[in-house]
C-alpha atoms as a PDB file:
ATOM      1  CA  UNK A   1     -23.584  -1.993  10.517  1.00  0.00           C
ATOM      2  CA  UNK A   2     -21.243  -2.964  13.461  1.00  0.00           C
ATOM      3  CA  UNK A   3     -21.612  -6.711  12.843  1.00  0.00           C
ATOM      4  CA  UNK A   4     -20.589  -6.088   9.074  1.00  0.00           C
ATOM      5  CA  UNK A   5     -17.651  -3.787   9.898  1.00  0.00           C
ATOM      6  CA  UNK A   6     -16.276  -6.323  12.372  1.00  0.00           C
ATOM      7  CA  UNK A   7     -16.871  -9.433  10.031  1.00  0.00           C
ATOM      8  CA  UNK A   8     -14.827  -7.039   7.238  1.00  0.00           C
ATOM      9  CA  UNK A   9     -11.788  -5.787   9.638  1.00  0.00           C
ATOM     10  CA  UNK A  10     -11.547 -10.103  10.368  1.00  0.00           C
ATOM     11  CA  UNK A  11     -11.694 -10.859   6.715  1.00  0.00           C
ATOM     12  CA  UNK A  12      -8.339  -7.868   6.048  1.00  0.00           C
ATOM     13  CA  UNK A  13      -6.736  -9.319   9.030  1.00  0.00           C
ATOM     14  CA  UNK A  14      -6.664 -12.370   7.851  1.00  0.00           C
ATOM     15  CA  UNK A  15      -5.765 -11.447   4.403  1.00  0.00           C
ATOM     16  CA  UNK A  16      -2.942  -8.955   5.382  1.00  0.00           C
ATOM     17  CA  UNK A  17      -1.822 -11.650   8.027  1.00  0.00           C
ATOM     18  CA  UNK A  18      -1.582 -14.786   5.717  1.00  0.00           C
ATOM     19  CA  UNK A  19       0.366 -12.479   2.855  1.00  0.00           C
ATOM     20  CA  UNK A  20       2.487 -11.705   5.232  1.00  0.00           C
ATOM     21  CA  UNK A  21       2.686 -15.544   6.791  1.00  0.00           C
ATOM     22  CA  UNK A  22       3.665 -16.534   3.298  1.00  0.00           C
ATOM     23  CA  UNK A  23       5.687 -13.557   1.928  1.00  0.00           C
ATOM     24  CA  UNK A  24       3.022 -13.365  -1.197  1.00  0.00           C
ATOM     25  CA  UNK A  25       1.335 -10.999  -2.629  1.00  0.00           C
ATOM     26  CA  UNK A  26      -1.694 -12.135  -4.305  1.00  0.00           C
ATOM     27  CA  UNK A  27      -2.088 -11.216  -8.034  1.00  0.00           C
ATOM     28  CA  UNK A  28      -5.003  -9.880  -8.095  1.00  0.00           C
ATOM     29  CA  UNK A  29      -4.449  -6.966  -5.989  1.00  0.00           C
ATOM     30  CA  UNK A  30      -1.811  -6.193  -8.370  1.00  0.00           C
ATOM     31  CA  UNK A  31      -3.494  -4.744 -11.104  1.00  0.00           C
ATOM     32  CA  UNK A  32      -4.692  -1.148 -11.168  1.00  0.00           C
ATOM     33  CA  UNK A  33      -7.269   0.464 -12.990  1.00  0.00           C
ATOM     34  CA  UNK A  34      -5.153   3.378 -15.083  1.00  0.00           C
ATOM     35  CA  UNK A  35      -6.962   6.961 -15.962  1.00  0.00           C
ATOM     36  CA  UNK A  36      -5.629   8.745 -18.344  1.00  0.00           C
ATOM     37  CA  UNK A  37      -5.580  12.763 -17.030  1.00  0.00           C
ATOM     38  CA  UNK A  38      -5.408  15.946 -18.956  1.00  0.00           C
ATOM     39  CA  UNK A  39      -1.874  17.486 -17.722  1.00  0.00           C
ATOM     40  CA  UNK A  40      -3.388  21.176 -18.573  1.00  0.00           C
ATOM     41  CA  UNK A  41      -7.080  22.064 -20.369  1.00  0.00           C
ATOM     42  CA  UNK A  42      -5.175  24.233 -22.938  1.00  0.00           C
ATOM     43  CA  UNK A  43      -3.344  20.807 -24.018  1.00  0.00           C
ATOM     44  CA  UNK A  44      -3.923  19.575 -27.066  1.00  0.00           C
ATOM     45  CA  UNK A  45      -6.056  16.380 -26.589  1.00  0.00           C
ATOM     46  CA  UNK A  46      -5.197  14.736 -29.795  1.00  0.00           C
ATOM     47  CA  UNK A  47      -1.446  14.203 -28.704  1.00  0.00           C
ATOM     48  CA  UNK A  48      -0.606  11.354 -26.041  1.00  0.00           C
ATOM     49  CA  UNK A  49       1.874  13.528 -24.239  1.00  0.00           C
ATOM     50  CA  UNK A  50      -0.678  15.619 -23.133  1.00  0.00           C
ATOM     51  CA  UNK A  51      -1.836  12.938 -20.626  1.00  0.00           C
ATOM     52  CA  UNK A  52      -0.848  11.692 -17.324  1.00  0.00           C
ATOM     53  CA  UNK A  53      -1.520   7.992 -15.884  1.00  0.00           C
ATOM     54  CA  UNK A  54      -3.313   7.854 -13.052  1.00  0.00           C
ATOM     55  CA  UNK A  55      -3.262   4.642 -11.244  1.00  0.00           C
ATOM     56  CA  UNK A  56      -6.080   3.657  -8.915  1.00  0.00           C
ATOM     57  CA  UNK A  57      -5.053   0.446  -7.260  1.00  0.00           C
ATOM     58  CA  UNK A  58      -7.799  -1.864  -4.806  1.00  0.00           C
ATOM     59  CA  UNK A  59      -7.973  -0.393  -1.371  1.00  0.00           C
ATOM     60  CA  UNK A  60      -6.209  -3.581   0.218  1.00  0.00           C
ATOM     61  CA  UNK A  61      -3.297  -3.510  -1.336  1.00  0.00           C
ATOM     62  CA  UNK A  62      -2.401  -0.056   0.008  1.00  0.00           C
ATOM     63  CA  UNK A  63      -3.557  -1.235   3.194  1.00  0.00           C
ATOM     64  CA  UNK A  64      -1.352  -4.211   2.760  1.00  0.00           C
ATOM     65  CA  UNK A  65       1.805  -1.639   1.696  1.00  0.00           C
ATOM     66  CA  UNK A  66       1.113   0.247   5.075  1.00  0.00           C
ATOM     67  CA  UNK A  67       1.543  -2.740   7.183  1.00  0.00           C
ATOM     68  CA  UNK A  68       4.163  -3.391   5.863  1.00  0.00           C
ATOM     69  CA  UNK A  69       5.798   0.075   5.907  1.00  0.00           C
ATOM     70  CA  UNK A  70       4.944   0.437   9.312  1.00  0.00           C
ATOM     71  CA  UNK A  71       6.290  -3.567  10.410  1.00  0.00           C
ATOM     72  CA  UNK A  72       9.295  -2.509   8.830  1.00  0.00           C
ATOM     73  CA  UNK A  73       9.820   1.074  10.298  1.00  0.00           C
ATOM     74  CA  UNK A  74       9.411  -0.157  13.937  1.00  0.00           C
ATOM     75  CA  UNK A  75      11.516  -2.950  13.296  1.00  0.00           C
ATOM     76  CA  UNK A  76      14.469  -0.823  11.733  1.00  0.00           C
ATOM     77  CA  UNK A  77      13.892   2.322  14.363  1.00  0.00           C
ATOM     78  CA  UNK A  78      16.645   2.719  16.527  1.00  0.00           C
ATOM     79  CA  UNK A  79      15.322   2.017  20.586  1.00  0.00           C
ATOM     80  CA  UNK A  80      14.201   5.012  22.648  1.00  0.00           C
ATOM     81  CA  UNK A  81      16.077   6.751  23.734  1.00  0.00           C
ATOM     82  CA  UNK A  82      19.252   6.844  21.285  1.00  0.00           C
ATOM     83  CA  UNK A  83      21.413   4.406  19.369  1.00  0.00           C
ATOM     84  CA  UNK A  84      22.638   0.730  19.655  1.00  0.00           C
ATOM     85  CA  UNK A  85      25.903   1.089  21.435  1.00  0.00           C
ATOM     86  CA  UNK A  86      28.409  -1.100  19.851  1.00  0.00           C
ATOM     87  CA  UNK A  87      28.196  -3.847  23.066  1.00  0.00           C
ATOM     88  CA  UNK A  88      24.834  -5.292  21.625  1.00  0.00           C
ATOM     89  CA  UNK A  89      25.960  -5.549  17.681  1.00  0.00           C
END
């Protein structure tokens, strides 16, 4: 189980890390599987409006969106300890 897990984490790093190399995203993790939900049981279920979409996208593309997210917010945080003074802009 150990082997597998480490032969999977190598196969996402290398998937997140060439996206990323590349600036793509690749099209197939861009399609989500949509569930139409009941807003309230004492909707009517004949009328459309009583639904809500639901969108379950594949598991690495929300990893991919939290690399990113978290690339970006360490890149953009200001330094420890307070703000660029105006000597380094």
């Amino acid at each position: 189980m150990k082997a597998a897990g480490t032969t999977m984490t190598a196969i996402l790093v290398k998937l997140v890390n060439t996206s990323l190399d590349y600036a793509t995203f690749p099209s197939a993790m861009k399609h989500a599987i949509v569930t139409p939900i009941v807003k309230k049981p004492a909707m009517d279920l004949s009328l459309l409006s009583s639904y809500r979409p639901i969108s379950n996208l594949p598991f690495v593309s929300k990893l991919l969106e939290r690399v990113v997210t978290h690339q970006l917010t360490t890149y953009y945080a200001p330094p420890p300890g307070g703000s660029i003074s105006d000597d380094a802009v």
